[in-house]
Protein backbone atom coordinates (compact mmCIF):
# COMPACT_ATOMS: atom_id res chain seq x y z
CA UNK A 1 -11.89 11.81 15.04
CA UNK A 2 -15.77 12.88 15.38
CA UNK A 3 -18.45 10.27 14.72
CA UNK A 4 -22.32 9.32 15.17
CA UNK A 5 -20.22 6.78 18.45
CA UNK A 6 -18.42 9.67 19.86
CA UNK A 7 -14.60 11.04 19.70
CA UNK A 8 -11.90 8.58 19.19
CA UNK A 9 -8.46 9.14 19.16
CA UNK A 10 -5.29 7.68 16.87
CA UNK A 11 -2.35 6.78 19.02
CA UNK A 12 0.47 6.89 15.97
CA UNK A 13 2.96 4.99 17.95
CA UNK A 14 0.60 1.51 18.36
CA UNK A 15 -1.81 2.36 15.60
CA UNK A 16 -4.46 1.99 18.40
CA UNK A 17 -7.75 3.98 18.09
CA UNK A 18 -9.10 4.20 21.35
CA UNK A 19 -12.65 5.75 22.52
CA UNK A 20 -12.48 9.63 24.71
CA UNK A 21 -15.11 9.84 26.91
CA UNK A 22 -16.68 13.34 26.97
CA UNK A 23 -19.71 12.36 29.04
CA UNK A 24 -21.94 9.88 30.60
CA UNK A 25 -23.20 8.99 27.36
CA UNK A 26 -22.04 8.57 24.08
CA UNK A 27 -22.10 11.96 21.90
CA UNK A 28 -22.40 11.99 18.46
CA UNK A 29 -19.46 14.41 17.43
CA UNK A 30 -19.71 17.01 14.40
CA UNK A 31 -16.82 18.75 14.67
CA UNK A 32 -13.40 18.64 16.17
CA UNK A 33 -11.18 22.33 15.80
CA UNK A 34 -7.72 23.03 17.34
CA UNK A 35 -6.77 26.64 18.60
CA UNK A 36 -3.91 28.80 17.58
CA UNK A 37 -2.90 28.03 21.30
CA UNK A 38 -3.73 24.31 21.09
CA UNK A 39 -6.72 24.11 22.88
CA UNK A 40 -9.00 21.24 21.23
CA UNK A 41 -12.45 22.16 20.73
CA UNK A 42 -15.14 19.46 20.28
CA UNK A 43 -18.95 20.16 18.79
CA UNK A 44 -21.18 17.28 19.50
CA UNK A 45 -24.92 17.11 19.39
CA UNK A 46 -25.09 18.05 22.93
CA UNK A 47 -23.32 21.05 23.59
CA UNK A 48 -19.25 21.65 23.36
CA UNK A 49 -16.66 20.74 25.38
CA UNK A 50 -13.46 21.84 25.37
CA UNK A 51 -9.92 20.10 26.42
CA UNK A 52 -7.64 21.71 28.45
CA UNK A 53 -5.34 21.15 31.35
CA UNK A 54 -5.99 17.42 30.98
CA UNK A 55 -9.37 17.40 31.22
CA UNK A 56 -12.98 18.46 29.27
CA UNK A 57 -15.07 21.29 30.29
CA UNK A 58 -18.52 21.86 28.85
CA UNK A 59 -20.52 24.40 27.47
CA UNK A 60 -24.06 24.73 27.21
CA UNK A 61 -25.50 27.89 24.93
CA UNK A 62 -28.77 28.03 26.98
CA UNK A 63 -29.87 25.90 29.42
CA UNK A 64 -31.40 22.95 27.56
CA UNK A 65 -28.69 20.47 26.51
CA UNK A 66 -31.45 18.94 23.87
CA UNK A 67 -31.74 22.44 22.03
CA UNK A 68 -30.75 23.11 18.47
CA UNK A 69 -28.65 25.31 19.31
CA UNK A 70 -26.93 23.13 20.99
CA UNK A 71 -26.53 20.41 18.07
CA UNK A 72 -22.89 22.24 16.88
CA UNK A 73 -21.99 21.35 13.23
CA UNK A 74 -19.01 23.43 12.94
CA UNK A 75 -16.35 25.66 13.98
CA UNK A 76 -13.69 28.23 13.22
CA UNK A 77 -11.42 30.64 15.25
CA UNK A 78 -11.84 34.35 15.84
CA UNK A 79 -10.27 37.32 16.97
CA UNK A 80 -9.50 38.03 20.98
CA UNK A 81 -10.35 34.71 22.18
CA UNK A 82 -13.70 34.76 19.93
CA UNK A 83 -14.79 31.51 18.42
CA UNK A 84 -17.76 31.24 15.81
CA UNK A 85 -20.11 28.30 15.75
CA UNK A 86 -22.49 26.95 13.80
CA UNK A 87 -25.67 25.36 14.84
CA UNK A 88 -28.89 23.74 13.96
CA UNK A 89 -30.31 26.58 15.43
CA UNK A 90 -28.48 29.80 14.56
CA UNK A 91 -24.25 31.13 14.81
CA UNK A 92 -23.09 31.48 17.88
CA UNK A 93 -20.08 34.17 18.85
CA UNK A 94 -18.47 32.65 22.00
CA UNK A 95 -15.72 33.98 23.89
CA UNK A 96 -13.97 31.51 25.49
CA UNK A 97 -12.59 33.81 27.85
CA UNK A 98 -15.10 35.36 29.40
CA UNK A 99 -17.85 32.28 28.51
CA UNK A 100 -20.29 35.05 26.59
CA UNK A 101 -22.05 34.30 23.37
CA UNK A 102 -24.67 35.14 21.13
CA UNK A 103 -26.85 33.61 18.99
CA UNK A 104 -27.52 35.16 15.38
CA UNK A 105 -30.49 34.00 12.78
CA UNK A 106 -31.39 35.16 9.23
CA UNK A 107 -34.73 36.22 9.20
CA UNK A 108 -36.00 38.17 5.84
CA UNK A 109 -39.77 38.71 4.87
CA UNK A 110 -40.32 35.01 3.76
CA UNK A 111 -38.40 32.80 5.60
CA UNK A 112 -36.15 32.35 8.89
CA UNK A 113 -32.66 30.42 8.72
CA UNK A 114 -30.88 28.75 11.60
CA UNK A 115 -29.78 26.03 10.54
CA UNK A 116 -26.60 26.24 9.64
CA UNK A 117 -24.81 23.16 8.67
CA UNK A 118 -21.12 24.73 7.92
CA UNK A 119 -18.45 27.83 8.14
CA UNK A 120 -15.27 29.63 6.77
CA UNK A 121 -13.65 32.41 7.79
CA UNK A 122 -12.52 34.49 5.26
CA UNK A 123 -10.88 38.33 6.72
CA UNK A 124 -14.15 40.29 8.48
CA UNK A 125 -16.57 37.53 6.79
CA UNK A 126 -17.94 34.30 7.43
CA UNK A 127 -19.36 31.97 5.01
CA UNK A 128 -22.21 29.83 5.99
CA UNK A 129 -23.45 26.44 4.67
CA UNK A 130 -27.45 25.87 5.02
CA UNK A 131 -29.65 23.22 4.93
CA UNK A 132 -31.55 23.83 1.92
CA UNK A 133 -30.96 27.69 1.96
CA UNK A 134 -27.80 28.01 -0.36
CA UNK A 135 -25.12 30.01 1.72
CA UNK A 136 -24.95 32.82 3.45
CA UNK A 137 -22.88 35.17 4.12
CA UNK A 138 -21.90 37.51 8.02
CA UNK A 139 -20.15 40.56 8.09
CA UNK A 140 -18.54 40.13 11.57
CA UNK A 141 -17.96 43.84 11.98
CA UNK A 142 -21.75 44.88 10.83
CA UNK A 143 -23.49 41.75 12.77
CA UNK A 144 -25.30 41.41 9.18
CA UNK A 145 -26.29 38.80 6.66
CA UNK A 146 -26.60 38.75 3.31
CA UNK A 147 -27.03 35.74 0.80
CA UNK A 148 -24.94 34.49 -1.98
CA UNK A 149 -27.52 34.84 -4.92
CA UNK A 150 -24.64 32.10 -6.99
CA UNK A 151 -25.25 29.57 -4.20
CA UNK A 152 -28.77 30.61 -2.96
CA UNK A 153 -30.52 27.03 -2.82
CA UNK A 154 -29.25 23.64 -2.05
CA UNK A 155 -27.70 21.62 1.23
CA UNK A 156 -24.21 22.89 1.19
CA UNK A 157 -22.00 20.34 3.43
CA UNK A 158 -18.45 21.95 3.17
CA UNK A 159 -16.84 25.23 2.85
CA UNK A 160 -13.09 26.07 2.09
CA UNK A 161 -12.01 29.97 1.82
CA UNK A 162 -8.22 30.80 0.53
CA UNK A 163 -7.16 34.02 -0.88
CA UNK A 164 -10.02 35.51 -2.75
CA UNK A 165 -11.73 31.70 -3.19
CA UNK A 166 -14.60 30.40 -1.69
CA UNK A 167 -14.80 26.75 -2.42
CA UNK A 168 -18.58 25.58 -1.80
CA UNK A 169 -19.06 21.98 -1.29
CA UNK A 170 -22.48 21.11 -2.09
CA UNK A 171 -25.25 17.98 -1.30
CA UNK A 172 -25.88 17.06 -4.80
CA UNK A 173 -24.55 19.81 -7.12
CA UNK A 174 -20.64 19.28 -6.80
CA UNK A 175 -18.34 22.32 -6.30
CA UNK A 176 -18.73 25.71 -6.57
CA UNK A 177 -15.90 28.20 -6.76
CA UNK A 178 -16.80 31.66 -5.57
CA UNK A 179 -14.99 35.02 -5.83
CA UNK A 180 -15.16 36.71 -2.48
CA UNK A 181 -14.68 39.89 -3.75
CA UNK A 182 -17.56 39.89 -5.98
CA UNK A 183 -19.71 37.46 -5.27
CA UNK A 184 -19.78 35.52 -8.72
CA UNK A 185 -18.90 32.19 -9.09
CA UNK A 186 -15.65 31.60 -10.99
CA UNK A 187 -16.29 27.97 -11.80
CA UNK A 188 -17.67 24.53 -11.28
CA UNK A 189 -16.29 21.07 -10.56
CA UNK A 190 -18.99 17.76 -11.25
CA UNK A 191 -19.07 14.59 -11.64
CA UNK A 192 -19.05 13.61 -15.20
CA UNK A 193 -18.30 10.64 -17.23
CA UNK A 194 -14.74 11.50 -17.91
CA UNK A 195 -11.82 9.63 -15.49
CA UNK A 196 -10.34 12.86 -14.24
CA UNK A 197 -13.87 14.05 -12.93
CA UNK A 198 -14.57 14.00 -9.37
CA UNK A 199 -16.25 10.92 -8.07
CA UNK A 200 -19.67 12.24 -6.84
CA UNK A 201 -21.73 15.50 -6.54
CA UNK A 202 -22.57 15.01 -3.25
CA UNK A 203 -19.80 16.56 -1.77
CA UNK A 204 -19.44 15.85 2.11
CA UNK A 205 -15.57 17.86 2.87
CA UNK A 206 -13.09 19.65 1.55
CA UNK A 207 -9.48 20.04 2.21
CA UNK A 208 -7.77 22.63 0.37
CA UNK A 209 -3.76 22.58 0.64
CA UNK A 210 -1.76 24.95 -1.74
CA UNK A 211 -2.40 23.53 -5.13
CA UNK A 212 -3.82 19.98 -3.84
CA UNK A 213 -7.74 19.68 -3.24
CA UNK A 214 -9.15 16.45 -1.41
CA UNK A 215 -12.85 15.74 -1.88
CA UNK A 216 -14.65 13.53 0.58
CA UNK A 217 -17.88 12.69 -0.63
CA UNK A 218 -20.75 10.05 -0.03
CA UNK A 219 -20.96 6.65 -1.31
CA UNK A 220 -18.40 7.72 -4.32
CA UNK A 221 -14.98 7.62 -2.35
CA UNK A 222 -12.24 10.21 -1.75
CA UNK A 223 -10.63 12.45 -4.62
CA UNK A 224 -8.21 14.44 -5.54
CA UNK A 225 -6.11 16.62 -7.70
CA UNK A 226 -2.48 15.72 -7.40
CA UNK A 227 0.40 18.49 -7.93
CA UNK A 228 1.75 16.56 -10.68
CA UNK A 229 -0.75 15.33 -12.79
CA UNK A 230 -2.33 11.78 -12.78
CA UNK A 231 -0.41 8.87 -11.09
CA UNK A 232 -2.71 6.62 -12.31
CA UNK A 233 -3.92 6.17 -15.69
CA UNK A 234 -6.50 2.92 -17.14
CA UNK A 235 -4.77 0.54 -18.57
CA UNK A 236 -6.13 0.07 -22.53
CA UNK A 237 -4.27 -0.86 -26.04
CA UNK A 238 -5.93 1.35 -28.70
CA UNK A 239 -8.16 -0.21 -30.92
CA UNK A 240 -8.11 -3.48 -29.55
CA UNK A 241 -8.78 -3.41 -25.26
CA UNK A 242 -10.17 -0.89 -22.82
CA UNK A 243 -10.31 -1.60 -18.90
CA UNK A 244 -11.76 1.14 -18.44
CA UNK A 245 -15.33 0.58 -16.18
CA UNK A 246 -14.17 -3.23 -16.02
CA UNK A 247 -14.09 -4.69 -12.52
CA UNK A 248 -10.79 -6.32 -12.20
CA UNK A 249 -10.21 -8.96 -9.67
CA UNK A 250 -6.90 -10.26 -10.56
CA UNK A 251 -4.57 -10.32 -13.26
CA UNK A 252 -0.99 -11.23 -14.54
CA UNK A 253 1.62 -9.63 -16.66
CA UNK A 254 4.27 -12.22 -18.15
CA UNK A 255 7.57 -11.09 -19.30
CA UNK A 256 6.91 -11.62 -22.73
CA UNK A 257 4.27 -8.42 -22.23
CA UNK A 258 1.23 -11.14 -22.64
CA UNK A 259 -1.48 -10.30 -20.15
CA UNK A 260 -4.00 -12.26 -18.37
CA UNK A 261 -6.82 -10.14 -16.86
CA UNK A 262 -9.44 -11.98 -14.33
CA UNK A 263 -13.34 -9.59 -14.39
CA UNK A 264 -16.62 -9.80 -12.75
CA UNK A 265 -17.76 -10.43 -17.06
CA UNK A 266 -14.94 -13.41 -17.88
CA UNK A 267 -11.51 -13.68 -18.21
CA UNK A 268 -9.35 -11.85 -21.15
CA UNK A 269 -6.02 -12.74 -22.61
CA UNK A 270 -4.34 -10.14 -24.95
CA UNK A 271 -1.19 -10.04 -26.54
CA UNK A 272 -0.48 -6.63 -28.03
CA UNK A 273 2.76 -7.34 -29.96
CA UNK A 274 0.90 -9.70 -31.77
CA UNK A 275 -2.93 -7.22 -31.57
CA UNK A 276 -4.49 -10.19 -30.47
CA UNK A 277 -7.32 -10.66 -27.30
CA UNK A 278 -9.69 -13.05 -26.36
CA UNK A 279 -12.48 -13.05 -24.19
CA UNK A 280 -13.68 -15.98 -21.74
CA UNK A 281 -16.99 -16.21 -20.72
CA UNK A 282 -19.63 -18.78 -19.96
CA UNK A 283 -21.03 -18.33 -23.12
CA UNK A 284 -18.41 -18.62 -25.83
CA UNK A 285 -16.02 -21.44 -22.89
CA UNK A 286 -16.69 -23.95 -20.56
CA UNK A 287 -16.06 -21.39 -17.83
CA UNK A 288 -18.98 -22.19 -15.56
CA UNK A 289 -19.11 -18.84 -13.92
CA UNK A 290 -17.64 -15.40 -15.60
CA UNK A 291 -16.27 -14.26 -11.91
CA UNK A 292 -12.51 -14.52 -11.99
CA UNK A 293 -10.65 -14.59 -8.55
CA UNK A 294 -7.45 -15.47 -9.40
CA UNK A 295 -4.56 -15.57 -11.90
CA UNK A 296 -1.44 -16.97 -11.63
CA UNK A 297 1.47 -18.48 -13.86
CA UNK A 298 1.50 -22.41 -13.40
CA UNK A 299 4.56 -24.08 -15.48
CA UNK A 300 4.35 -23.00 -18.44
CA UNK A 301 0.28 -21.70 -18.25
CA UNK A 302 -1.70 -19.96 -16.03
CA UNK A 303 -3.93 -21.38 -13.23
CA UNK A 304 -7.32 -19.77 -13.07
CA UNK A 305 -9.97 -19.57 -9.99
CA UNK A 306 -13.52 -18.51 -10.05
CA UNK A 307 -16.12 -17.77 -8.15
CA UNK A 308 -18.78 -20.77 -8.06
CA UNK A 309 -17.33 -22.55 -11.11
CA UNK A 310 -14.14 -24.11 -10.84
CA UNK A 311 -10.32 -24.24 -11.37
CA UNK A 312 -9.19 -24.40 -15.08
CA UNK A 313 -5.57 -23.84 -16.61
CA UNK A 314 -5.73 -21.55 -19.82
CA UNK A 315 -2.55 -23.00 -22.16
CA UNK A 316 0.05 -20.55 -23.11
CA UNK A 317 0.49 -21.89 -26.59
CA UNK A 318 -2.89 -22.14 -27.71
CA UNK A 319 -5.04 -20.29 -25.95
CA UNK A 320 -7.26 -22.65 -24.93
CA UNK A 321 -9.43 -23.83 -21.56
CA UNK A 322 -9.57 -26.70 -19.50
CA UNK A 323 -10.20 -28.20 -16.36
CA UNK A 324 -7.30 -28.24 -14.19
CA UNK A 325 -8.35 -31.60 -13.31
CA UNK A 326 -11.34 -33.82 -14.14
CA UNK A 327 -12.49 -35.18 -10.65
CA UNK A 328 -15.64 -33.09 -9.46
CA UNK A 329 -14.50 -31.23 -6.83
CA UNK A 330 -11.95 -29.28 -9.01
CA UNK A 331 -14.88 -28.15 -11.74
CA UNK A 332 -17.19 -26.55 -8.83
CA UNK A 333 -16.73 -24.49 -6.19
CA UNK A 334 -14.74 -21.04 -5.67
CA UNK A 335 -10.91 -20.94 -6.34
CA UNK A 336 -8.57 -18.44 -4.72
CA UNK A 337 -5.10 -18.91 -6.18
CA UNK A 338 -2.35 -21.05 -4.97
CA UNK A 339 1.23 -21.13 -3.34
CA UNK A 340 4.05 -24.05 -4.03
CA UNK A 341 6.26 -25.07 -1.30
CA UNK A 342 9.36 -27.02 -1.23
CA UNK A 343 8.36 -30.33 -2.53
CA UNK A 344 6.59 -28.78 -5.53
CA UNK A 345 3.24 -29.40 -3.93
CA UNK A 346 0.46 -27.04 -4.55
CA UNK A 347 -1.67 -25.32 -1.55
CA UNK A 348 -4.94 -23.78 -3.00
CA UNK A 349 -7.06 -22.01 -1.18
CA UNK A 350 -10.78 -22.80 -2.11
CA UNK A 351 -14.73 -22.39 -0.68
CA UNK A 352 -13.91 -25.85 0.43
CA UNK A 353 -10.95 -25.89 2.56
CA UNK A 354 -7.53 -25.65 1.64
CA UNK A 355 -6.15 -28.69 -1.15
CA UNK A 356 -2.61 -29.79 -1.06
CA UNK A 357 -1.70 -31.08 -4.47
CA UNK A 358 0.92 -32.98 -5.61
CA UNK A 359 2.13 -32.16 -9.83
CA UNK A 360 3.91 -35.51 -10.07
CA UNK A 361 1.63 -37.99 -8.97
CA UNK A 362 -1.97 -36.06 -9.35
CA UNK A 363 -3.00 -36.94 -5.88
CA UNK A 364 -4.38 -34.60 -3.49
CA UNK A 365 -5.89 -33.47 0.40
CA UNK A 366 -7.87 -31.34 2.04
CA UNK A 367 -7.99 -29.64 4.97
CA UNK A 368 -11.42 -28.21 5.74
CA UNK A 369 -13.22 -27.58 9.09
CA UNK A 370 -14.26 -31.39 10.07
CA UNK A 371 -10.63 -32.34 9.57
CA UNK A 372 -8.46 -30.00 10.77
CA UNK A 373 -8.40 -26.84 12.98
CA UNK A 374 -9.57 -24.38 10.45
CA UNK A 375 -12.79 -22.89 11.96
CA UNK A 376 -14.33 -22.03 8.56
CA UNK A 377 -13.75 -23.55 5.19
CA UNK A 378 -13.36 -20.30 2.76
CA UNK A 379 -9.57 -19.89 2.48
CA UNK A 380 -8.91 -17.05 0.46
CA UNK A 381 -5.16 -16.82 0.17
């Protein structure tokens, strides 16, 4: 795995993830590439380096580590030992055999490119993500370049090409899909309002596997587009309850079909047989605080925590709030749910510590940092 601290590695057997040191300093690491013949290949800001018969190698393309062309941002394999890079200051075509290369740039009458950010391979052609510049496009056998007038502005952070598809992950714009043959774009994928719509438009990397496409992107989350349709869908009851854009913290389905659903904006109780639902908040209850933490059945109700405001029991049979219990430390503070043990006492975890409750009598404890060896009071299970 590449990252701003270096390359780590995964060890599958102990779950470990353990730092590889590629030199005396920490490398921030853009790209990681196995060979056909299982040689590892590793682009970092600083040159590459290359594993092999236990042990790294590097390469420098010139002799100034600190050069752009140095700061490697992607790579693919070649033909005859030939590997293509890109850099943030032009493609490089090294042979790994012979340790040659060459350094290409797109120059034109108004502007010079060499940053490139990205690459596919694609038969004789490689397709080139830019910083700002759209992408381009080489002709390996020519040594040419030519642009992609569908994609010609924009950051573009991640290509894919299969078959005659050029999948164009873009900084803002969300997916393009290119024909190779003819240069048009096919279609789009963005980020819309709809549920099946990818998450963001800035789209960071793509994985493209058969019929299954995985979309990193930033601050919105992975996606994807399963083989078999949806797996998930928003749970909603037509006319009368829609989760959909509703933060859910916690929530419980009895076996009648009655559900109690804890939000960020108050606590709902529906029951569809009979198309009824009714919504708890500070305004309309004496909830104290509209953040519900947990849910759970208690006899023949349900217990309810919140954040800031309390513990309450909402009653099965009428649909009504209270207090769980009237002393003041029970109507303030944050509530995390409970567990019952043996002798029907209660252990709820709380901001405050954790309370051990006995149903039959109504007494309680606490266990909280100045009493007992928990080092913090916030027990949240």
């Amino acid at each position: 795995m590449g990252t701003d601290k270096g390359l780590w590695r995964l060890d599958r057997k102990t779950d470990q993830v353990k730092p590889v040191a590629l030199d005396t300093k920490s490398l921030e690491v853009r790209a990681v590439f196995v060979s056909r013949t299982g040689r590892l290949l590793v682009g970092t800001t600083h040159g590459l380096f290359i594993y092999q018969e236990n042990d790294f190698s590097k390469v420098l393309f010139g002799s100034n580590a600190l050069s752009s062309t140095n700061f490697l941002t992607g790579i693919v394999e070649g033909h005859k030992d030939t590997f293509w890079l890109t850099s943030q200051g032009g493609l490089i075509e090294y042979n790994i055999a012979t340790g040659q290369s060459e350094v290409y740039t797109y120059q034109d009458d108004e502007k010079v490119v060499g940053y490139f950010s990205c690459l596919a391979l694609l038969k004789e052609k490689l397709y080139l993500g830019t910083a700002g510049n759209g992408m381009l496009v080489f002709d390996i056998g020519k040594k040419t370049f030519s642009i992609c007038p569908e994609v010609e502005n924009g950051y573009i952070k991640s290509i894919v090409a299969a078959n005659d598809e050029v999948w164009v992950g873009t900084n803002g714009s969300g997916i393009r899909i290119i024909s190779a043959s003819t240069g048009k774009e096919l279609s789009a994928i963005e980020h819309t309002s709809n549920a099946d719509a990818i998450c963001s438009n800035a789209v960071y990397s793509l994985l493209k596997e058969d019929d299954m496409l995985f979309v990193g992107t930033y601050m919105g989350g992975l996606s994807y587009t399963p083989v078999h349709g949806s797996f998930f869908s928003v749970y909603s009851c037509p006319e009368l309850f829609n989760s959909y854009n509703l933060n859910v913290r916690a929530f419980w389905v009895d076996a009648d079909g009655k559900k109690v659903i804890g939000t960020r904006d108050g606590l709902y109780y529906i029951s569809e047989t009979e198309r009824k639902i009714r919504h708890y908040t500070h305004r309309n209850s004496i909830l104290r605080s509209d953040i519900i933490l947990s849910v759970k059945p208690f006899n023949r109700d349900f217990l309810i925590g919140t954040y800031g405001g309390g513990l309450y029991l909402l009653h099965r049979n009428t649909g009504e709030l209270s207090f769980f219990q009237s002393d003041p430390c029970f109507m303030q503070g944050s509530f995390n749910g409970y567990e019952r043990d043996g002798n029907n006492k209660l252990w709820i975890g709380s901001s405050k510590g954790v309370y051990v409750y006995d149903h039959s009598t109504g007494e309680y404890g606490v266990y909280n940092s100045r009493n007992s060896s928990l080092s913090v009071n916030s027990v949240f299970h």
